[in-house]
C-alpha atoms as a PDB file:
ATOM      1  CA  UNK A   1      -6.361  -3.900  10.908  1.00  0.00           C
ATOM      2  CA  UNK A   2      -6.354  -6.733   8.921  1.00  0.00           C
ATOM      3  CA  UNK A   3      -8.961  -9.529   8.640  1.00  0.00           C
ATOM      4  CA  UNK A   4      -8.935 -12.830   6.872  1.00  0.00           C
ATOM      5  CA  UNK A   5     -12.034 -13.926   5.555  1.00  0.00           C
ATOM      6  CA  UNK A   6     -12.557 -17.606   4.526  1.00  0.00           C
ATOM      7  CA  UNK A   7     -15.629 -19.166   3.277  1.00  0.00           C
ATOM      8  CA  UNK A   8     -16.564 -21.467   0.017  1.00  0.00           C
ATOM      9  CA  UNK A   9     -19.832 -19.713  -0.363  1.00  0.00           C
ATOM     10  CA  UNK A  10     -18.364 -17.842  -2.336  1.00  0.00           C
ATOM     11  CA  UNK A  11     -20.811 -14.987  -3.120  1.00  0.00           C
ATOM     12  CA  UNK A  12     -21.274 -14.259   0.695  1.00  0.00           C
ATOM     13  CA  UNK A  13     -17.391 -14.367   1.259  1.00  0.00           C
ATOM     14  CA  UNK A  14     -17.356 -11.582  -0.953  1.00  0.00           C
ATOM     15  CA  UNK A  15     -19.798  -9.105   0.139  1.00  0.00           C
ATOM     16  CA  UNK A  16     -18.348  -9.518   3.911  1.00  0.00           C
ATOM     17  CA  UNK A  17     -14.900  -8.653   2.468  1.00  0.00           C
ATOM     18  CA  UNK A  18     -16.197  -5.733   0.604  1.00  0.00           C
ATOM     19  CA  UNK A  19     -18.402  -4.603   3.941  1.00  0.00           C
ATOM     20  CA  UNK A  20     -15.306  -5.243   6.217  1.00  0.00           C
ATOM     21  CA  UNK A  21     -13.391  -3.036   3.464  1.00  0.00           C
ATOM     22  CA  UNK A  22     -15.819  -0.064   3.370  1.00  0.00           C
ATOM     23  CA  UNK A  23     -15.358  -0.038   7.278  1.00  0.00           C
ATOM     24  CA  UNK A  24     -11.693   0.855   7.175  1.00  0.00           C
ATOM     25  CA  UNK A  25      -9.829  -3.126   7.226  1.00  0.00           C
ATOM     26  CA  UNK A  26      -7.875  -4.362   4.951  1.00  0.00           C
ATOM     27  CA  UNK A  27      -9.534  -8.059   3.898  1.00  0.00           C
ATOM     28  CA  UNK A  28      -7.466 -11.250   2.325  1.00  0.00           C
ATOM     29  CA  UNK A  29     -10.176 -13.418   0.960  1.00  0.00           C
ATOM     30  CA  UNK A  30     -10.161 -17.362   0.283  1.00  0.00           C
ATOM     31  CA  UNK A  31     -12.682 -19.937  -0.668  1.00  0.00           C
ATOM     32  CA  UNK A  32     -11.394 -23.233   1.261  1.00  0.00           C
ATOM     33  CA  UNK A  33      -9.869 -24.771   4.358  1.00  0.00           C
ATOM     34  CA  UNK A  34      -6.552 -25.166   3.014  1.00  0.00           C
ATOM     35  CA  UNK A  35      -5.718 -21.735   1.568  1.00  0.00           C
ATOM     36  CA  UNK A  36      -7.222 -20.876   4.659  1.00  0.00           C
ATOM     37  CA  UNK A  37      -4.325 -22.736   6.622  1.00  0.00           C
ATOM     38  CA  UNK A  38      -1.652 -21.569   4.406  1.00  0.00           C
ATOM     39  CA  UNK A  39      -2.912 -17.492   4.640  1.00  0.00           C
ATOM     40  CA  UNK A  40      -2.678 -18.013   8.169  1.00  0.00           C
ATOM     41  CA  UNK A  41       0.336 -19.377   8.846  1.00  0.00           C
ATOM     42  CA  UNK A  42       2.053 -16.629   6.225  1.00  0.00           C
ATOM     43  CA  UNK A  43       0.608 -13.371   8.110  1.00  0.00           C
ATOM     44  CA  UNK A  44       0.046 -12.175  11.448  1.00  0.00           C
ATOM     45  CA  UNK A  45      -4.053 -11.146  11.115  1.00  0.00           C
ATOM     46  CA  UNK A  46      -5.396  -9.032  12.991  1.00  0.00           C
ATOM     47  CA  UNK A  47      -8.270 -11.572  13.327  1.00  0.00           C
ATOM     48  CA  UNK A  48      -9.825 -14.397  11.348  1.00  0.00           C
ATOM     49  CA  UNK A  49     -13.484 -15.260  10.033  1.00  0.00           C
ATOM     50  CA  UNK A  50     -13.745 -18.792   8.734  1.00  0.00           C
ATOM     51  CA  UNK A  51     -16.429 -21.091   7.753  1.00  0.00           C
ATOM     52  CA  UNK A  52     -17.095 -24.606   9.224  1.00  0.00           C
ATOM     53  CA  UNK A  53     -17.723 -26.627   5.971  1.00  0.00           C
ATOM     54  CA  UNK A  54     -15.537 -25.829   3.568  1.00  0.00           C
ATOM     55  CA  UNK A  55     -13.895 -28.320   1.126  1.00  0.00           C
ATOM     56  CA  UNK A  56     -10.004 -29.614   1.907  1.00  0.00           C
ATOM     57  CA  UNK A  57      -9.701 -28.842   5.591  1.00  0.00           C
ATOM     58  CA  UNK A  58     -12.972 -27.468   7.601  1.00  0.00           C
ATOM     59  CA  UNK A  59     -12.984 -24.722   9.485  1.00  0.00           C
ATOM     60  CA  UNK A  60     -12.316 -26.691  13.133  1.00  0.00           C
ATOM     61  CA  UNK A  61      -9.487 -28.802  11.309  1.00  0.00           C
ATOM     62  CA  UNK A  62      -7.864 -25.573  10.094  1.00  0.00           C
ATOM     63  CA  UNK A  63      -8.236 -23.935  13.483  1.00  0.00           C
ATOM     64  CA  UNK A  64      -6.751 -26.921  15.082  1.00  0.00           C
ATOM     65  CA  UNK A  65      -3.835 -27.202  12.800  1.00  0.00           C
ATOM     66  CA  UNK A  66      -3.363 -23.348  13.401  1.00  0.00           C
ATOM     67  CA  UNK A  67      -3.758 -23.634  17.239  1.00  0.00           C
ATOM     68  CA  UNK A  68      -1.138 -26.640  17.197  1.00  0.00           C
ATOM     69  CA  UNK A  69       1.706 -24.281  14.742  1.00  0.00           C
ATOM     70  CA  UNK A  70       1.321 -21.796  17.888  1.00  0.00           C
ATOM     71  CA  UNK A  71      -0.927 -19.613  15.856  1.00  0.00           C
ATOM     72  CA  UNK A  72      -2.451 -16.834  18.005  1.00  0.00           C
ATOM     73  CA  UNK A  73      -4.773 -14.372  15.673  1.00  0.00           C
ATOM     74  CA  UNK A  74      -8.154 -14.722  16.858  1.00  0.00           C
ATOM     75  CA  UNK A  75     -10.993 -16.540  15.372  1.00  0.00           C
ATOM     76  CA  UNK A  76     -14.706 -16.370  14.435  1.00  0.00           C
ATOM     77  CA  UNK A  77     -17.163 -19.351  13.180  1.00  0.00           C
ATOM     78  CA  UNK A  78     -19.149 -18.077  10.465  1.00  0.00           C
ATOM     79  CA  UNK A  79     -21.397 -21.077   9.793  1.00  0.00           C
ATOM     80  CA  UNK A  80     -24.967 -22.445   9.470  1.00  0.00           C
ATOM     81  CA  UNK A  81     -24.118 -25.451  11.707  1.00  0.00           C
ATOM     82  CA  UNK A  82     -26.415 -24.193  14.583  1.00  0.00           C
ATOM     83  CA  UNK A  83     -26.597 -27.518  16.985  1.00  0.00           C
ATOM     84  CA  UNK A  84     -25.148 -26.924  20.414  1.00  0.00           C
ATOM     85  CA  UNK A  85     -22.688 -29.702  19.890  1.00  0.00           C
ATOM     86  CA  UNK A  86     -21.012 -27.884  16.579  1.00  0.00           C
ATOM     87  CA  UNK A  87     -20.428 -24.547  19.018  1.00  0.00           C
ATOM     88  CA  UNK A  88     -18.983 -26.401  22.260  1.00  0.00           C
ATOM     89  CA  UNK A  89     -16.826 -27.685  19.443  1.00  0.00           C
ATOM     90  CA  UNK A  90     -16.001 -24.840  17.792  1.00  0.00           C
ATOM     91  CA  UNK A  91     -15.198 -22.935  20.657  1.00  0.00           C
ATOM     92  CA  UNK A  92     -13.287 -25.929  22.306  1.00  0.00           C
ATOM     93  CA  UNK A  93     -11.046 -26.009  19.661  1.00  0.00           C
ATOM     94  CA  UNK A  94      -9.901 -22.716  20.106  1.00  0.00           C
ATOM     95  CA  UNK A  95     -12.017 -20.045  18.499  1.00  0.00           C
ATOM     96  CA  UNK A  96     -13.104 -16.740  20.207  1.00  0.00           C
ATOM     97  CA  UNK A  97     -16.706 -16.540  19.092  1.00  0.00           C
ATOM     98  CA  UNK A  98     -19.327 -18.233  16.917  1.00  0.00           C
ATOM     99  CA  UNK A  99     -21.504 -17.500  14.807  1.00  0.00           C
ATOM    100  CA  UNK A 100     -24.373 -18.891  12.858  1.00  0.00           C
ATOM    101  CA  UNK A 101     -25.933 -17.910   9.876  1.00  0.00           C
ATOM    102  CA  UNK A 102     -28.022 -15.647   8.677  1.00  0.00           C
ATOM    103  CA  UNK A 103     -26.646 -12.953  10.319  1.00  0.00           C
ATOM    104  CA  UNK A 104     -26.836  -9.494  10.457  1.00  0.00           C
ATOM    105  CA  UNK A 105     -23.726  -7.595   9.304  1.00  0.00           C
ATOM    106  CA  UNK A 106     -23.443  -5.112  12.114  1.00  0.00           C
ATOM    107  CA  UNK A 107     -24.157  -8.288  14.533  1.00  0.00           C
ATOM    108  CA  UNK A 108     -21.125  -9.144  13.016  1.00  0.00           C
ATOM    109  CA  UNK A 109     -18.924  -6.087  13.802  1.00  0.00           C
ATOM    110  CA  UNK A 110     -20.016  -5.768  17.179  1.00  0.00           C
ATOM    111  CA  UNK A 111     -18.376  -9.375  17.311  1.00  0.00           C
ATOM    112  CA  UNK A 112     -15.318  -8.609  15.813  1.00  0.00           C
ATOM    113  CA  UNK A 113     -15.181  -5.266  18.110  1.00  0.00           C
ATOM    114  CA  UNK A 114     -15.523  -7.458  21.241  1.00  0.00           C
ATOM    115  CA  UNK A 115     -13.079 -10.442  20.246  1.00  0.00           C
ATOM    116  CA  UNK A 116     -10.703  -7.445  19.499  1.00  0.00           C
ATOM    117  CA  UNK A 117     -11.172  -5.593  22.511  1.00  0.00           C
ATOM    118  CA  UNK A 118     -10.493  -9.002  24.281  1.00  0.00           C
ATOM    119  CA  UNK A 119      -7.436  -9.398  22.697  1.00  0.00           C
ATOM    120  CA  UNK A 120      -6.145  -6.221  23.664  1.00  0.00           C
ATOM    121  CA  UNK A 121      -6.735  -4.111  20.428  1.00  0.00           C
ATOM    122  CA  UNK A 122      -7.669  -0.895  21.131  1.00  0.00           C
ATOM    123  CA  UNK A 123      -9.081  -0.309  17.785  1.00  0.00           C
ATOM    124  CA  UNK A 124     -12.576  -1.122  18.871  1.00  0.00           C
ATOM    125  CA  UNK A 125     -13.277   2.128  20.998  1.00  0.00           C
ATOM    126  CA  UNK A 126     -15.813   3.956  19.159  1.00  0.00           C
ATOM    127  CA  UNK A 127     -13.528   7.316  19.681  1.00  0.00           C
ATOM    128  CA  UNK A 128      -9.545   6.980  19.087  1.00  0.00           C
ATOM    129  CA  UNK A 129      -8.062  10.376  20.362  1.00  0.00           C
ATOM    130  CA  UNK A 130      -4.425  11.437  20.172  1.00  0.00           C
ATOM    131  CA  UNK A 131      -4.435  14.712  21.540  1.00  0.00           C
ATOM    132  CA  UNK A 132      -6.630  17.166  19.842  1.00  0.00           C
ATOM    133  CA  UNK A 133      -7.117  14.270  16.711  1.00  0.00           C
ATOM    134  CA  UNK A 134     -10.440  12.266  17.261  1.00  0.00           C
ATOM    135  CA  UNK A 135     -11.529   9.580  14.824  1.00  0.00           C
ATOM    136  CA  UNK A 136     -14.912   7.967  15.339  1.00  0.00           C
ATOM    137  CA  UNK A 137     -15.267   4.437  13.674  1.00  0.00           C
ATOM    138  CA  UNK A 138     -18.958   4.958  14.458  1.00  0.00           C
ATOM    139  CA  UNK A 139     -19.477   7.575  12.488  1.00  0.00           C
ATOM    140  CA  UNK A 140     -16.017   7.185  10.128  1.00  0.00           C
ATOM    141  CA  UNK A 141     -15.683  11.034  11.331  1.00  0.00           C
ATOM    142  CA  UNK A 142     -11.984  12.367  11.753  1.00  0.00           C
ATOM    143  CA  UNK A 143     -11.377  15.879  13.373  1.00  0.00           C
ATOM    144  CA  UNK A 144      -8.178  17.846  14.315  1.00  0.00           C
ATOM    145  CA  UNK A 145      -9.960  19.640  16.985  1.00  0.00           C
ATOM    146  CA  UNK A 146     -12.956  21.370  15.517  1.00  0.00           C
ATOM    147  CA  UNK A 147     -12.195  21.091  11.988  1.00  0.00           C
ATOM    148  CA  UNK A 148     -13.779  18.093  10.355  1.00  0.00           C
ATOM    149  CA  UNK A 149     -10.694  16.137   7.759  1.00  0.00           C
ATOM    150  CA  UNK A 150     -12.046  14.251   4.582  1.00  0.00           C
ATOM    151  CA  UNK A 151      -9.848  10.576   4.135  1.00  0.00           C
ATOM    152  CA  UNK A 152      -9.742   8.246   1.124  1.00  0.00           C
ATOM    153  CA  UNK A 153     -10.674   4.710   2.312  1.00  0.00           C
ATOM    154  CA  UNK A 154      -6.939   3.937   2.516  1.00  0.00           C
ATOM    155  CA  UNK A 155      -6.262   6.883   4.614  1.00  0.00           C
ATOM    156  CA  UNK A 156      -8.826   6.503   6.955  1.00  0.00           C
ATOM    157  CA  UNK A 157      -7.274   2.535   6.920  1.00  0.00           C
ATOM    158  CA  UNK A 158      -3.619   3.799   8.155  1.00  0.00           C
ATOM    159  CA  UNK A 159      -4.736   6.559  10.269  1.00  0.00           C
ATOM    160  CA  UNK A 160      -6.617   4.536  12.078  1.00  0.00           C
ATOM    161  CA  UNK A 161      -4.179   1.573  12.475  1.00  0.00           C
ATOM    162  CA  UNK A 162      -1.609   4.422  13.657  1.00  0.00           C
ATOM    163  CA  UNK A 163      -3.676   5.840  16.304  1.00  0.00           C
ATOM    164  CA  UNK A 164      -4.575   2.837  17.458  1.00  0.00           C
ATOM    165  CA  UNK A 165      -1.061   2.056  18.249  1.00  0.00           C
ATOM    166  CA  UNK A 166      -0.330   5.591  19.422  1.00  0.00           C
ATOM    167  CA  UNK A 167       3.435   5.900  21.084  1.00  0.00           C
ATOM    168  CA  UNK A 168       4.076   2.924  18.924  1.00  0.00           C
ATOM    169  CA  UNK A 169       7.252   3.277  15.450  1.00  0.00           C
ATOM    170  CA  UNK A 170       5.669   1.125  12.833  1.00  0.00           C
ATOM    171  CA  UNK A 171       7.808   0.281  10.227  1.00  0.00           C
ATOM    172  CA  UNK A 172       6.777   0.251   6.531  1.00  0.00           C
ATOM    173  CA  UNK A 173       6.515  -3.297   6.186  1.00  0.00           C
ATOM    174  CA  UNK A 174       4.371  -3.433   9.778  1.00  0.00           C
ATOM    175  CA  UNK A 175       1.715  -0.646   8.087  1.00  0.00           C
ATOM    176  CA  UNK A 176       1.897  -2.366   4.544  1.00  0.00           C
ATOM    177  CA  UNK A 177       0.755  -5.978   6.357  1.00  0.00           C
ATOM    178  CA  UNK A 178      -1.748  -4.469   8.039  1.00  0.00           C
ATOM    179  CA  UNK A 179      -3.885  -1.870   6.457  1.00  0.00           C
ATOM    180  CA  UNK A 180      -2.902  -3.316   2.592  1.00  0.00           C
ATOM    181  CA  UNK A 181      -3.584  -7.153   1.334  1.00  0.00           C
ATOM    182  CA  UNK A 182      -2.142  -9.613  -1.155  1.00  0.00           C
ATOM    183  CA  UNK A 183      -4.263  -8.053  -3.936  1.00  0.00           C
ATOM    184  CA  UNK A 184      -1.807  -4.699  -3.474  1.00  0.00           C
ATOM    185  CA  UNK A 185       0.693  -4.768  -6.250  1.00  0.00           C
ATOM    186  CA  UNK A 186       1.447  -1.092  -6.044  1.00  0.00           C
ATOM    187  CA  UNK A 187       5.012   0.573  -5.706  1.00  0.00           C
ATOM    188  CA  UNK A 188       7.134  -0.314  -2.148  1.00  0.00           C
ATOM    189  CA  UNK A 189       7.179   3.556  -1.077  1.00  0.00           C
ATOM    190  CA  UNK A 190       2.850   3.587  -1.382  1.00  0.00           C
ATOM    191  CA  UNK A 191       3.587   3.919   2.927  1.00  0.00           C
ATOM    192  CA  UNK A 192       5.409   6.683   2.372  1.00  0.00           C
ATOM    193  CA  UNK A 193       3.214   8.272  -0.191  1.00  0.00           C
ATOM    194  CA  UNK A 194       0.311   7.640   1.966  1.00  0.00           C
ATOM    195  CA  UNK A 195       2.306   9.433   5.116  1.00  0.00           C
ATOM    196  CA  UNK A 196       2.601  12.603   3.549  1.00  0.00           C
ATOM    197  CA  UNK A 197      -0.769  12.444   2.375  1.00  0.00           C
ATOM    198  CA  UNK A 198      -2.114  12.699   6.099  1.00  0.00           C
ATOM    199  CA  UNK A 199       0.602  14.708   6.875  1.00  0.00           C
ATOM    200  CA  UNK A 200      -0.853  17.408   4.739  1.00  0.00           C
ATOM    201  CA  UNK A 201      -4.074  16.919   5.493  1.00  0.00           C
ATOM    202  CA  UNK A 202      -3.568  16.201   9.659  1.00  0.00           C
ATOM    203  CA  UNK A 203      -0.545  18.822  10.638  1.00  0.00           C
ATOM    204  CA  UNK A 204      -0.479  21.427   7.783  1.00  0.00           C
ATOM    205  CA  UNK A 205      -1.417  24.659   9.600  1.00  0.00           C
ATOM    206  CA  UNK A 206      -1.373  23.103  13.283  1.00  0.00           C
ATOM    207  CA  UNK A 207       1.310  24.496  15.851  1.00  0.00           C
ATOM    208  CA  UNK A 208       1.970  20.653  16.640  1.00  0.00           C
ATOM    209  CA  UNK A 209       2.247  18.073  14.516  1.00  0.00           C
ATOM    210  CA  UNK A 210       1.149  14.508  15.177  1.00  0.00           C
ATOM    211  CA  UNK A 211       2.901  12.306  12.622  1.00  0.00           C
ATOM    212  CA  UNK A 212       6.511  11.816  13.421  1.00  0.00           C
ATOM    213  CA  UNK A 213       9.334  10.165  11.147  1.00  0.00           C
ATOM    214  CA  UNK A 214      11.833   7.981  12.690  1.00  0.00           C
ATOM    215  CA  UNK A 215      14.563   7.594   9.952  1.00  0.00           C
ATOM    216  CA  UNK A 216      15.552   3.888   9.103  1.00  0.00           C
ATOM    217  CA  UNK A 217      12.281   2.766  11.460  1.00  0.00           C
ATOM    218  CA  UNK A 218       9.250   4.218  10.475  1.00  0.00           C
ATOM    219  CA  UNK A 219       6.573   6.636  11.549  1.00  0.00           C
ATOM    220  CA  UNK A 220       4.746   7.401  15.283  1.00  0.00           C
ATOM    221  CA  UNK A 221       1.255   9.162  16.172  1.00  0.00           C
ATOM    222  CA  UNK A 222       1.553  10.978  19.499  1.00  0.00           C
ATOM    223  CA  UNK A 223       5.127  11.065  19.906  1.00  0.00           C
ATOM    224  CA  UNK A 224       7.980  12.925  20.183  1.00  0.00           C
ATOM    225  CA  UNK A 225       9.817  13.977  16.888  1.00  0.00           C
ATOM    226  CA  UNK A 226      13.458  12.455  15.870  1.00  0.00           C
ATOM    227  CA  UNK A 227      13.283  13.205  12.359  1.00  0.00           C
END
């Protein structure tokens, strides 16, 4: 999953992104309104956290101008505007949820959870399971039955992007915009790389394996095998 954060405090933009990375999404990070705008318009996120009072564009003027391009991604107010006028606003103008600072970081992924859930992603369970393959996002815990698998942070990252689109081919550039950012300047075949990496740790040794190759489309959890 992949989150844009956007705030000119720049200090607090930072340790959300590197919070929201430790937790498994893959973060684009920007100081003001109009990179804001322009990161939005260029990617389909998974969901979007943007401040109010930022410098170019605020946060409702970028969410308007979004909204009005057709832009669907769903959005969170992080801001320290607290008046009940500033949230009928926000949420008028199109935002899912809003939220004022201080807040409390888990607060904060509950939020993101919920908008998620209400926009259909079934990321937020707590338990993704594709047959005997359970990954908790509580706990980060991944098991292949009773036998407990140790993921890198970018494994963890695709695995559980995949699962939560079980049945689903994603192609390499679908997994590459969504579980790695614009800071990735690695090789084109890092999906592939990646791939075998669960492979081997996922389906070596099981009767059935999970990860399936479609050639010339991409790669399915929980389906049947072309390859």
């Amino acid at each position: 999953m992949r989150i844009l954060v956007a705030d000119d405090e720049k200090s607090l933009a930072d340790v959300v992104s590197k919070r929201l990375k430790k937790e498994g999404y893959a973060v684009d990070t920007v100081y003001d309104g109009s990179s804001a705008l322009d990161y939005l318009v260029a990617t389909d996120y998974d969901l979007a956290l943007l401040d109010v009072m930022m410098p170019g564009l605020d946060g409702f003027q970028v969410l308007k101008k979004y909204r009005g391009e057709g832009g669907i991604s769903p959005v969170i107010f992080l801001t320290a505007r607290d008046a009940l006028s500033d949230r009928v606003s926000g949420l008028d103008s199109g935002a899912d949820d809003y939220i004022v600072k201080p807040f409390s970081f888990d607060e904060l992924l509950a939020r993101i959870r919920s908008v998620l859930r209400r926009a259909g992603k079934k990321s937020i369970s707590s338990v993704l399971k594709v047959d005997d393959l359970t990954l908790d996002s509580a706990s980060g815990i991944v098991k292949r039955g009773e036998r407990v698998i140790e993921l890198s942070q970018k494994e963890y990252a695709l695995l559980k992007y995949m699962m939560t689109n079980e049945g689903m081919i994603l192609s390499r550039d679908m997994l590459l915009s969504h579980v790695w950012d614009y800071s990735y300047e690695g090789q084109s075949n890092m999906v592939d790389v990646y791939i075998r990496y669960l492979r081997k740790k996922i389906d070596q040794g099981e009767e059935k394996e999970l990860i399936h190759t479609y050639r010339g489309r991409g790669y399915m959890i929980g389906g049947p095998d072309e390859s």
